[in-house]
PDB file of N, CA and C in Angstrom:
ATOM      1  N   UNK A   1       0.823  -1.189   0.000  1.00  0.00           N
ATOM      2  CA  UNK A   1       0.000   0.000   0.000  1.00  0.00           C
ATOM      3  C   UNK A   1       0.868   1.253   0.000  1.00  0.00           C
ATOM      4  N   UNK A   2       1.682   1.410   0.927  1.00  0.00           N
ATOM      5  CA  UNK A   2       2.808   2.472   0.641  1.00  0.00           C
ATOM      6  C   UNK A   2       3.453   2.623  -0.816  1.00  0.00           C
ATOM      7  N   UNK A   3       3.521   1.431  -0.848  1.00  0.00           N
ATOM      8  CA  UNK A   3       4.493   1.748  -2.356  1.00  0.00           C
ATOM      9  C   UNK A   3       3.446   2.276  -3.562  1.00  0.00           C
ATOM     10  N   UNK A   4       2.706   1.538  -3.420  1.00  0.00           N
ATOM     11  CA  UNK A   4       1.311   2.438  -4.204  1.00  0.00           C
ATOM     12  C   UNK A   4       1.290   3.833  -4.206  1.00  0.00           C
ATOM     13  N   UNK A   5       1.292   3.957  -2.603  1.00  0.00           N
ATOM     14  CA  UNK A   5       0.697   5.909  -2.998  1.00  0.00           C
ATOM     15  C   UNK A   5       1.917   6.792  -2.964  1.00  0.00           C
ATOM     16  N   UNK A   6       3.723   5.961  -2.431  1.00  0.00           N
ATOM     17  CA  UNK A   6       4.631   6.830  -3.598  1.00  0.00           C
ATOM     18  C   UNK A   6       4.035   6.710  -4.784  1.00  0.00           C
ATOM     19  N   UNK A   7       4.202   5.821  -5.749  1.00  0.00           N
ATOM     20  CA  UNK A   7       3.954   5.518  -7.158  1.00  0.00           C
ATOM     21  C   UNK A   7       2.778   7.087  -7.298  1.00  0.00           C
ATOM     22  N   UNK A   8       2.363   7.068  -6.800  1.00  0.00           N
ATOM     23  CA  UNK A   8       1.372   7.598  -7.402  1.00  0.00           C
ATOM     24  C   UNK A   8       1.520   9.518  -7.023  1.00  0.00           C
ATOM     25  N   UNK A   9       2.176   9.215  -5.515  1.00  0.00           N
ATOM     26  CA  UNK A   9       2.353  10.892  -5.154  1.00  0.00           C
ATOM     27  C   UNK A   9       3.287  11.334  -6.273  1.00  0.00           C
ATOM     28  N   UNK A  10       4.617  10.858  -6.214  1.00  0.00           N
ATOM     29  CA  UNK A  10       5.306  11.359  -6.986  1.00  0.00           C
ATOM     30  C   UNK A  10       5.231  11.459  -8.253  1.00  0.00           C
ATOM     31  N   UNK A  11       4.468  10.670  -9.308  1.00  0.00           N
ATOM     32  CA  UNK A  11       3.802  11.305 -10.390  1.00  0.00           C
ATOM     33  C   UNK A  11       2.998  12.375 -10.151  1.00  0.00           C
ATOM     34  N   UNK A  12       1.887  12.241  -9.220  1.00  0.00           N
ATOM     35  CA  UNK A  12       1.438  13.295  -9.146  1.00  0.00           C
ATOM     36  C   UNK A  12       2.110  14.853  -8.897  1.00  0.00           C
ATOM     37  N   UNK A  13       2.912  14.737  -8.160  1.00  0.00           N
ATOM     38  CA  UNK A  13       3.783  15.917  -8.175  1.00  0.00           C
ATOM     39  C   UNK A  13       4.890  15.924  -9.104  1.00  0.00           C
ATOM     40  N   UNK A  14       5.582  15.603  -9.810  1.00  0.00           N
ATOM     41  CA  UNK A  14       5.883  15.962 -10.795  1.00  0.00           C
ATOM     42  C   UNK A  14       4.802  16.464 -11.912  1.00  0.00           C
ATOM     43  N   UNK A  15       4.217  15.797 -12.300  1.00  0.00           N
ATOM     44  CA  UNK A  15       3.166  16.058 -13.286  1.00  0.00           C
ATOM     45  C   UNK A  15       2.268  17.549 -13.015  1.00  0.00           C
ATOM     46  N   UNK A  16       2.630  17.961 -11.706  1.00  0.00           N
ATOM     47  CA  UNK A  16       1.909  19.428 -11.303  1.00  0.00           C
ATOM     48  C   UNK A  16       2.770  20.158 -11.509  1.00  0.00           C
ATOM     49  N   UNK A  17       3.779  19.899 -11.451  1.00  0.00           N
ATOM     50  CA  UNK A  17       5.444  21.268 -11.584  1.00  0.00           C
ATOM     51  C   UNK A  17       4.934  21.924 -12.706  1.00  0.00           C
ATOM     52  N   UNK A  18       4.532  23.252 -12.744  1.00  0.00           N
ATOM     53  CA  UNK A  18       4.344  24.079 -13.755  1.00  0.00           C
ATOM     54  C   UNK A  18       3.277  24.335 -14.639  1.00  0.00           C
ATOM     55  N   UNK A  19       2.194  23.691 -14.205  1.00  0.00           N
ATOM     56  CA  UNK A  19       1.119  23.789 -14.638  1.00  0.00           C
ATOM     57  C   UNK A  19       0.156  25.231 -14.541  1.00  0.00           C
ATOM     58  N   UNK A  20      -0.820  24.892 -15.240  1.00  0.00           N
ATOM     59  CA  UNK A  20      -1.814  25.901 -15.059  1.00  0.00           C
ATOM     60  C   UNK A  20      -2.487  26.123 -13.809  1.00  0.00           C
ATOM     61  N   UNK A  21      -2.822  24.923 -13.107  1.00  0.00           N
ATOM     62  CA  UNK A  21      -2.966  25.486 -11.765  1.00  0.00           C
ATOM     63  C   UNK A  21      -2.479  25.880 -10.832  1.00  0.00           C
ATOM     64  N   UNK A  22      -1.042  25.548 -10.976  1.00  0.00           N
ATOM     65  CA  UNK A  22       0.491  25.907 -10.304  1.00  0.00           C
ATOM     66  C   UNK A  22       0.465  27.415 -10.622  1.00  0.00           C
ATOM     67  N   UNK A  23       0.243  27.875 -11.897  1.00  0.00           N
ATOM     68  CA  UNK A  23       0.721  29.086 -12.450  1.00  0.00           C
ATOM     69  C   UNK A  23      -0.321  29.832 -11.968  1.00  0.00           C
ATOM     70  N   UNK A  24      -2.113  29.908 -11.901  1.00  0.00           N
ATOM     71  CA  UNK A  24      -2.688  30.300 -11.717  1.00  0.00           C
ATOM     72  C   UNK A  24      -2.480  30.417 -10.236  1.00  0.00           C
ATOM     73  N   UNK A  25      -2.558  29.782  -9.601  1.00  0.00           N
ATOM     74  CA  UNK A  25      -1.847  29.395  -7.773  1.00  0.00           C
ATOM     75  C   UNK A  25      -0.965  31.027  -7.663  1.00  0.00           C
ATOM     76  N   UNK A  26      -0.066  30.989  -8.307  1.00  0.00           N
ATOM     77  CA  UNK A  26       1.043  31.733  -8.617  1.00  0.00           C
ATOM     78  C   UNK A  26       1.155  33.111  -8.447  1.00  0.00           C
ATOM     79  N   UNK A  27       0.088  33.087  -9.673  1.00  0.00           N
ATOM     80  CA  UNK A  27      -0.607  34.957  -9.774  1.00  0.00           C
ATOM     81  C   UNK A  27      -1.354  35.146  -8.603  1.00  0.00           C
ATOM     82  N   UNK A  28      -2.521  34.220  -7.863  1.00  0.00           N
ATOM     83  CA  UNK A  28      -3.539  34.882  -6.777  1.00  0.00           C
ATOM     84  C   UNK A  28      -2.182  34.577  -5.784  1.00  0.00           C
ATOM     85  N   UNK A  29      -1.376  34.067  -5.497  1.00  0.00           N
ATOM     86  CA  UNK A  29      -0.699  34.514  -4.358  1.00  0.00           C
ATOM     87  C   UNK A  29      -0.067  35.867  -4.367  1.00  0.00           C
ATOM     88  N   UNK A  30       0.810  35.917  -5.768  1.00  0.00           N
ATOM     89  CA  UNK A  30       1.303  37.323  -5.761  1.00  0.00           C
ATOM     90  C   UNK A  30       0.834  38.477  -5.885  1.00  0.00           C
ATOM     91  N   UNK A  31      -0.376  38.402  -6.121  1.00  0.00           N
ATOM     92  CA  UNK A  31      -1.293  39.705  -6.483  1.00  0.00           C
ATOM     93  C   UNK A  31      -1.272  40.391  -5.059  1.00  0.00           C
ATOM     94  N   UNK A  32      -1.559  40.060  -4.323  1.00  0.00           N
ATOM     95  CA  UNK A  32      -1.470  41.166  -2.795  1.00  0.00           C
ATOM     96  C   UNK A  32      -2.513  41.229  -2.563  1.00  0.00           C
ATOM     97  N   UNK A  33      -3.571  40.862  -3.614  1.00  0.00           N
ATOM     98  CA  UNK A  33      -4.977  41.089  -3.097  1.00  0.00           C
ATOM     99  C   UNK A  33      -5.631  39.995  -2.122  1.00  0.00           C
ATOM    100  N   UNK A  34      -5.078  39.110  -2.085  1.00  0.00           N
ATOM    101  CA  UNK A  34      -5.328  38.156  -1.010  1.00  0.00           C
ATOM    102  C   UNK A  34      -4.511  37.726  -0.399  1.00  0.00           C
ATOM    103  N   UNK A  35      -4.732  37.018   0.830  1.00  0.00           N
ATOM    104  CA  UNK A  35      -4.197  36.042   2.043  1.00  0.00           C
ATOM    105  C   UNK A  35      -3.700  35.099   2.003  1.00  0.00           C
ATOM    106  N   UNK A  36      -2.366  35.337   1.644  1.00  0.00           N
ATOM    107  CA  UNK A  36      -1.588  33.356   1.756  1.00  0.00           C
ATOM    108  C   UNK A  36      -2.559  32.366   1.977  1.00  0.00           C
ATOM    109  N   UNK A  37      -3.198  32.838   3.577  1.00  0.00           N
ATOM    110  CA  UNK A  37      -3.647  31.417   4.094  1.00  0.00           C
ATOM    111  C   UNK A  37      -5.305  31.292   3.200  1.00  0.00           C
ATOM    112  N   UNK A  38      -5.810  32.261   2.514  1.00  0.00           N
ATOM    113  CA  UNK A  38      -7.224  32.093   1.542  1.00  0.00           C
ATOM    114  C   UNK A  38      -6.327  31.280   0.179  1.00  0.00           C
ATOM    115  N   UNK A  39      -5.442  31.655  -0.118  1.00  0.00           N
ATOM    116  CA  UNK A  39      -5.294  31.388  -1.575  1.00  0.00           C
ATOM    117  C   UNK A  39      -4.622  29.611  -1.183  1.00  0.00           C
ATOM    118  N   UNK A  40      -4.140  29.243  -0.149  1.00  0.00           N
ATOM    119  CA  UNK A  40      -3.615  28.057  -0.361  1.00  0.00           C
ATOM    120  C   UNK A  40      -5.254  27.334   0.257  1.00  0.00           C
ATOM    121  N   UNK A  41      -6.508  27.955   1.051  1.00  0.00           N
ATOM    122  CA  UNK A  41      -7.445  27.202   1.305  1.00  0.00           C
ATOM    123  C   UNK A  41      -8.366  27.094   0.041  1.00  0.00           C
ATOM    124  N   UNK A  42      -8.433  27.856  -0.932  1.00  0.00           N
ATOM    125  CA  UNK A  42      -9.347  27.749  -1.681  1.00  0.00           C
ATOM    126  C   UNK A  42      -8.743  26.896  -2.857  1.00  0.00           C
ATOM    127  N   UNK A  43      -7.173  26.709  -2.951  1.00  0.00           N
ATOM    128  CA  UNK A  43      -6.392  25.804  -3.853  1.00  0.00           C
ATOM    129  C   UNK A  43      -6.496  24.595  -3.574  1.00  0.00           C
ATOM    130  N   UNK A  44      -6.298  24.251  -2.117  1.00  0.00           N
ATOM    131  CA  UNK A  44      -6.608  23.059  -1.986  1.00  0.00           C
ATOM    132  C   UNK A  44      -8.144  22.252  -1.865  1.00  0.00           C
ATOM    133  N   UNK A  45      -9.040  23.224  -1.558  1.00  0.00           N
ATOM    134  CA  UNK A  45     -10.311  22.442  -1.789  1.00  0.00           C
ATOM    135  C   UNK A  45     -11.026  22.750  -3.295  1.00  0.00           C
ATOM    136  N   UNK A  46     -10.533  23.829  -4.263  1.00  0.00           N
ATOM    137  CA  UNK A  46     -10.487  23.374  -5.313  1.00  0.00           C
ATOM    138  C   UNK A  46     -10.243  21.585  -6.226  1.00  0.00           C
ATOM    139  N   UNK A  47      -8.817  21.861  -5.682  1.00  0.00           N
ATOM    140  CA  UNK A  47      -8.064  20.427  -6.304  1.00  0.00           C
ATOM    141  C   UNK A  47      -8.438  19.229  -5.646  1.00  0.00           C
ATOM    142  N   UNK A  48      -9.407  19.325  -3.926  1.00  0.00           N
ATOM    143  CA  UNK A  48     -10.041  18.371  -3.328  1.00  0.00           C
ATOM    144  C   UNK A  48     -10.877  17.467  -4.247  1.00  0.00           C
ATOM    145  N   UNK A  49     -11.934  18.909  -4.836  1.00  0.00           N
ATOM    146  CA  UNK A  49     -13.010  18.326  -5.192  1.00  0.00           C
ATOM    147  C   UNK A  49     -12.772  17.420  -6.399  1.00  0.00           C
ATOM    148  N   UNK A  50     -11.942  18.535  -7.578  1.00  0.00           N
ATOM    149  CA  UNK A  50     -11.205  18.192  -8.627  1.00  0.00           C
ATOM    150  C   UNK A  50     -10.682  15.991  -8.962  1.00  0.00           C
ATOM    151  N   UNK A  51      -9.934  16.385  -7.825  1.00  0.00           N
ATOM    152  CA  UNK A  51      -9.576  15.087  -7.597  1.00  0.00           C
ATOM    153  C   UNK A  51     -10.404  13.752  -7.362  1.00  0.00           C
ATOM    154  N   UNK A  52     -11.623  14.238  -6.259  1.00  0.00           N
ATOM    155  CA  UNK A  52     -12.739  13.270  -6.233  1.00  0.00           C
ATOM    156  C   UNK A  52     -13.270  13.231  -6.970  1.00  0.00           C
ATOM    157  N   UNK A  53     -13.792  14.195  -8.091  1.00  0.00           N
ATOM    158  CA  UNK A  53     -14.830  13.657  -9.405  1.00  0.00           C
ATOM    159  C   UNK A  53     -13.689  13.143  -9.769  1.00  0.00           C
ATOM    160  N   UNK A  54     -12.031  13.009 -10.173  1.00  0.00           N
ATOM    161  CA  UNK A  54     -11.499  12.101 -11.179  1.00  0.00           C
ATOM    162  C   UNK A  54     -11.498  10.887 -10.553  1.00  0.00           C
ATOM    163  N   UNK A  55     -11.542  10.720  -9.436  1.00  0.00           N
ATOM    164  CA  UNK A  55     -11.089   9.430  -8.651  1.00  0.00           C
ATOM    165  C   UNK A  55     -12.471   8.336  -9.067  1.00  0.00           C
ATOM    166  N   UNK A  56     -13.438   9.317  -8.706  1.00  0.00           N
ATOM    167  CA  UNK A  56     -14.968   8.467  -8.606  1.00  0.00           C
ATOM    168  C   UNK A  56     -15.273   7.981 -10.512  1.00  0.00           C
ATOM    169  N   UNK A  57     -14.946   9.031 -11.180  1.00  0.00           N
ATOM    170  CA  UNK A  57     -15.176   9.000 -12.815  1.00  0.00           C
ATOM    171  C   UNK A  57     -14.898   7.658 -13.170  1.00  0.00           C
ATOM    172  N   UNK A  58     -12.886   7.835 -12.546  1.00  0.00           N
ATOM    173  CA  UNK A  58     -12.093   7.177 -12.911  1.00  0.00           C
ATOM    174  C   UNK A  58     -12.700   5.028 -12.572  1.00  0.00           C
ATOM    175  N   UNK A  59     -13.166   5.516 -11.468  1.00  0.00           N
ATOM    176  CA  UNK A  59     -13.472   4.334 -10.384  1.00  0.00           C
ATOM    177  C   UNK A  59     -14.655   3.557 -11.040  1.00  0.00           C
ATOM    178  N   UNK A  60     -15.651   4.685 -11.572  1.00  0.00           N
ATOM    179  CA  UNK A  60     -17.055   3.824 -12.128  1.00  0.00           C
ATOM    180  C   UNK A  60     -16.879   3.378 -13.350  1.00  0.00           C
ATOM    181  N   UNK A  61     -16.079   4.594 -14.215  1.00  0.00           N
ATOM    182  CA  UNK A  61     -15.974   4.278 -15.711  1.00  0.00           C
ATOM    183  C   UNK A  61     -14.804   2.872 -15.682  1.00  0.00           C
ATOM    184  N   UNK A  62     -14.163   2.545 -14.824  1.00  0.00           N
ATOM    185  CA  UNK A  62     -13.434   1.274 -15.317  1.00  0.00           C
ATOM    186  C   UNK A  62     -14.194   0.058 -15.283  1.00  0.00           C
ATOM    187  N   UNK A  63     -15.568   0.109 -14.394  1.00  0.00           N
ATOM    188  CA  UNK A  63     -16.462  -1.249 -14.827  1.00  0.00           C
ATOM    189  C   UNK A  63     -16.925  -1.199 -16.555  1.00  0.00           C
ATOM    190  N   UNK A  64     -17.195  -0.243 -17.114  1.00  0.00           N
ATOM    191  CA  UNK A  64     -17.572  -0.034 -18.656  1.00  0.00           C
ATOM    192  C   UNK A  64     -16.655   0.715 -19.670  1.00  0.00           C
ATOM    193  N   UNK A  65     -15.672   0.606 -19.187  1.00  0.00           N
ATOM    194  CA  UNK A  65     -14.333   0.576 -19.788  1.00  0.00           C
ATOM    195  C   UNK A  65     -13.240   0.111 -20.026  1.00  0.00           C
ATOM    196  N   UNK A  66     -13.690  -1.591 -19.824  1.00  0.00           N
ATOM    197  CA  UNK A  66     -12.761  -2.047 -19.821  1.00  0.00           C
ATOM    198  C   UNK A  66     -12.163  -3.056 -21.112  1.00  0.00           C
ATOM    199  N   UNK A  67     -12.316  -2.560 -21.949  1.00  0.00           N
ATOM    200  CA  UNK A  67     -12.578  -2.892 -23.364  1.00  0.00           C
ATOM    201  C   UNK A  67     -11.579  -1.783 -24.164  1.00  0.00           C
ATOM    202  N   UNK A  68     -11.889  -0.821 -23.746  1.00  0.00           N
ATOM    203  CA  UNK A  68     -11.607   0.701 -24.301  1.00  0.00           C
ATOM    204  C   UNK A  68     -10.045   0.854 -24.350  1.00  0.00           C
ATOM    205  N   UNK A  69      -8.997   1.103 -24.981  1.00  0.00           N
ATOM    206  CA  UNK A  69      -8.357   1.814 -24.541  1.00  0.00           C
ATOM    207  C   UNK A  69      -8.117   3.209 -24.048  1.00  0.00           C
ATOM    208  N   UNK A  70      -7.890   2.951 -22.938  1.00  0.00           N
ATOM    209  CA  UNK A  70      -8.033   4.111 -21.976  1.00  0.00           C
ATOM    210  C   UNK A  70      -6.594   5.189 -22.606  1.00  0.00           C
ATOM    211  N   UNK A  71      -5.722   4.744 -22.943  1.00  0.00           N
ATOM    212  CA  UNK A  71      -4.598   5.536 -22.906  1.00  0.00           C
ATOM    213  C   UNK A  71      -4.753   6.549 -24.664  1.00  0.00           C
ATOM    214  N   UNK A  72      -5.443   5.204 -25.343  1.00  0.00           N
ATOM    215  CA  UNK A  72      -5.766   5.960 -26.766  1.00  0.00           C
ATOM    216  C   UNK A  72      -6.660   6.871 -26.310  1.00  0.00           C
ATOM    217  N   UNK A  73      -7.586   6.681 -25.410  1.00  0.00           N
ATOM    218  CA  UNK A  73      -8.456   8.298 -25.697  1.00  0.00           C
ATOM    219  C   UNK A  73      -8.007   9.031 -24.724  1.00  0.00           C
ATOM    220  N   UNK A  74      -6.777   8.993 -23.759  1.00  0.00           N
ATOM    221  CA  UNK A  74      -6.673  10.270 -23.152  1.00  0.00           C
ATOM    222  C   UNK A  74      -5.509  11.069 -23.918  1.00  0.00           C
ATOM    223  N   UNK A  75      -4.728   9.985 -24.761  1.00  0.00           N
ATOM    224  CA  UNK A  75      -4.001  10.724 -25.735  1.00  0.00           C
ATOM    225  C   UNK A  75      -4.583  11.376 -26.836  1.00  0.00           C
ATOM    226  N   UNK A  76      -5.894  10.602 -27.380  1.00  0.00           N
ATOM    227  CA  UNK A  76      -6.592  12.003 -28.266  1.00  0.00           C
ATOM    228  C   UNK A  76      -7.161  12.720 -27.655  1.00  0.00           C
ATOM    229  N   UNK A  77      -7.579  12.890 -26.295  1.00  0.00           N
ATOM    230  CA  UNK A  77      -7.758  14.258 -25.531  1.00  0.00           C
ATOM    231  C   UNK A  77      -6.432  14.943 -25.843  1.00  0.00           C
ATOM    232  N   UNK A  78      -5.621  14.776 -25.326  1.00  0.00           N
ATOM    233  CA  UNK A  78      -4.545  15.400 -25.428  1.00  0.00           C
ATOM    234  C   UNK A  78      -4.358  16.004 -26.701  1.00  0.00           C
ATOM    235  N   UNK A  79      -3.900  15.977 -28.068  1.00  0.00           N
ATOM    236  CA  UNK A  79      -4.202  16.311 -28.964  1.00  0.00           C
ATOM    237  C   UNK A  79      -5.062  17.279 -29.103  1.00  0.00           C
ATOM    238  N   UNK A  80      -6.175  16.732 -28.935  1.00  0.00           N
ATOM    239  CA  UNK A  80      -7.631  17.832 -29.498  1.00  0.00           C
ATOM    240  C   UNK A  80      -6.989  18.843 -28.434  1.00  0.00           C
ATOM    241  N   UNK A  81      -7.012  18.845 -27.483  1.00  0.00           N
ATOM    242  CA  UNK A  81      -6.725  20.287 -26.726  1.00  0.00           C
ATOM    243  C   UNK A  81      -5.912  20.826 -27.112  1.00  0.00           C
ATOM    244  N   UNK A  82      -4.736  20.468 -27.260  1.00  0.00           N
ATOM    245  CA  UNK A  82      -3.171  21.124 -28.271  1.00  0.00           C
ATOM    246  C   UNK A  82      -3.876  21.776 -29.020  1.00  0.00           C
ATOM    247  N   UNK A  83      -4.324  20.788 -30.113  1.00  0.00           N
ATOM    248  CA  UNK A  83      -4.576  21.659 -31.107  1.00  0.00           C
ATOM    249  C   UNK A  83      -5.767  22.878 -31.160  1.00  0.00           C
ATOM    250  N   UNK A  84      -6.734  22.820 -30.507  1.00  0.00           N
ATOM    251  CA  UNK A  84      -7.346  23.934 -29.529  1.00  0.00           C
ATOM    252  C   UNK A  84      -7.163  25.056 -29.206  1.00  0.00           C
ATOM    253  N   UNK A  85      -5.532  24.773 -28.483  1.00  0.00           N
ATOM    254  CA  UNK A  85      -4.932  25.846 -27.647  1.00  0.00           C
ATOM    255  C   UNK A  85      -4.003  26.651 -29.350  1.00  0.00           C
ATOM    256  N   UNK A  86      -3.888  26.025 -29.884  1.00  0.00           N
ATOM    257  CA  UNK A  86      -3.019  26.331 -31.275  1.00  0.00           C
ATOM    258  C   UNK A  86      -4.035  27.280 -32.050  1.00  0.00           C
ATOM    259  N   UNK A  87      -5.277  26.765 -32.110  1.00  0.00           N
ATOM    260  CA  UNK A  87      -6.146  27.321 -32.993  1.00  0.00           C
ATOM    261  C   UNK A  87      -6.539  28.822 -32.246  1.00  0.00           C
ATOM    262  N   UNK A  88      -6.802  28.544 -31.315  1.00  0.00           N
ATOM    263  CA  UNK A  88      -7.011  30.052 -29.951  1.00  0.00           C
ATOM    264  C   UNK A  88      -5.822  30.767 -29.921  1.00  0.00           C
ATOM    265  N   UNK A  89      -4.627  30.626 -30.153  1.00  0.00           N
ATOM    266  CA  UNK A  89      -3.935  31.398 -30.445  1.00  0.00           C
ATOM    267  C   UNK A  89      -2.927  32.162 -31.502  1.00  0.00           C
ATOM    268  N   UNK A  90      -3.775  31.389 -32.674  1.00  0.00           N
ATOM    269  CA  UNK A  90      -3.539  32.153 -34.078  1.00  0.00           C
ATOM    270  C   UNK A  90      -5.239  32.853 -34.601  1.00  0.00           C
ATOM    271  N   UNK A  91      -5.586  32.588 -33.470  1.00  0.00           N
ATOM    272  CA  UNK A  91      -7.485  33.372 -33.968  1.00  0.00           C
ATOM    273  C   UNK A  91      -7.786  34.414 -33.263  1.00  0.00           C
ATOM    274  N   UNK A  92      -7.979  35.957 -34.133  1.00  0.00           N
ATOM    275  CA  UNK A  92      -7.558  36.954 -33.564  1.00  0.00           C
ATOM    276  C   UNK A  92      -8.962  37.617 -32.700  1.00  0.00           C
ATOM    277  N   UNK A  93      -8.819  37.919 -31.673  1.00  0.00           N
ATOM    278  CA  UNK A  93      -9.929  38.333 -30.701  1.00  0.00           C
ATOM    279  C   UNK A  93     -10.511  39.466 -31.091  1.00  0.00           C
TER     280      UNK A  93
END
């Protein structure tokens, strides 16, 4: 069981180094307009909840997903959003 939830912390924290919610994290701390201790409470029960819809998603959709490759469609998620973020930023506002 330990070795499990390394396996899993430390992806998880790597995989957060630099992200958008890291970065967003980032700006409401430095802005001055709020409270260390608001901006790390509302980050973490953000990413609380965040985490339980993936956990529970993750948890139900593997009884009717288990057929699927899971890794092919989170890699064409991946994709479609790239290319998304590509299209949003050659499309002029």
């Amino acid at each position: 069981m330990m070795h499990s939830f390394l396996i899993i912390f430390a992806t998880i924290l790597v995989a957060e180094f630099g992200d958008k919610t890291q970065l967003a994290t980032l700006l409401f701390a430095t802005s001055g307009q709020h409270s260390p201790a608001v901006v790390f409470a509302a980050v973490i029960g953000a990413l609380s909840v965040t985490t339980a819809a993936a956990v529970m998603v993750g948890t139900l959709g593997s009884a009717f997903l288990t057929t699927v490759p899971l890794k092919l469609i989170a890699g064409i998620g991946f994709i479609l959003i790239g290319l998304w973020t590509i299209y949003e930023h050659f499309t002029p506002v």
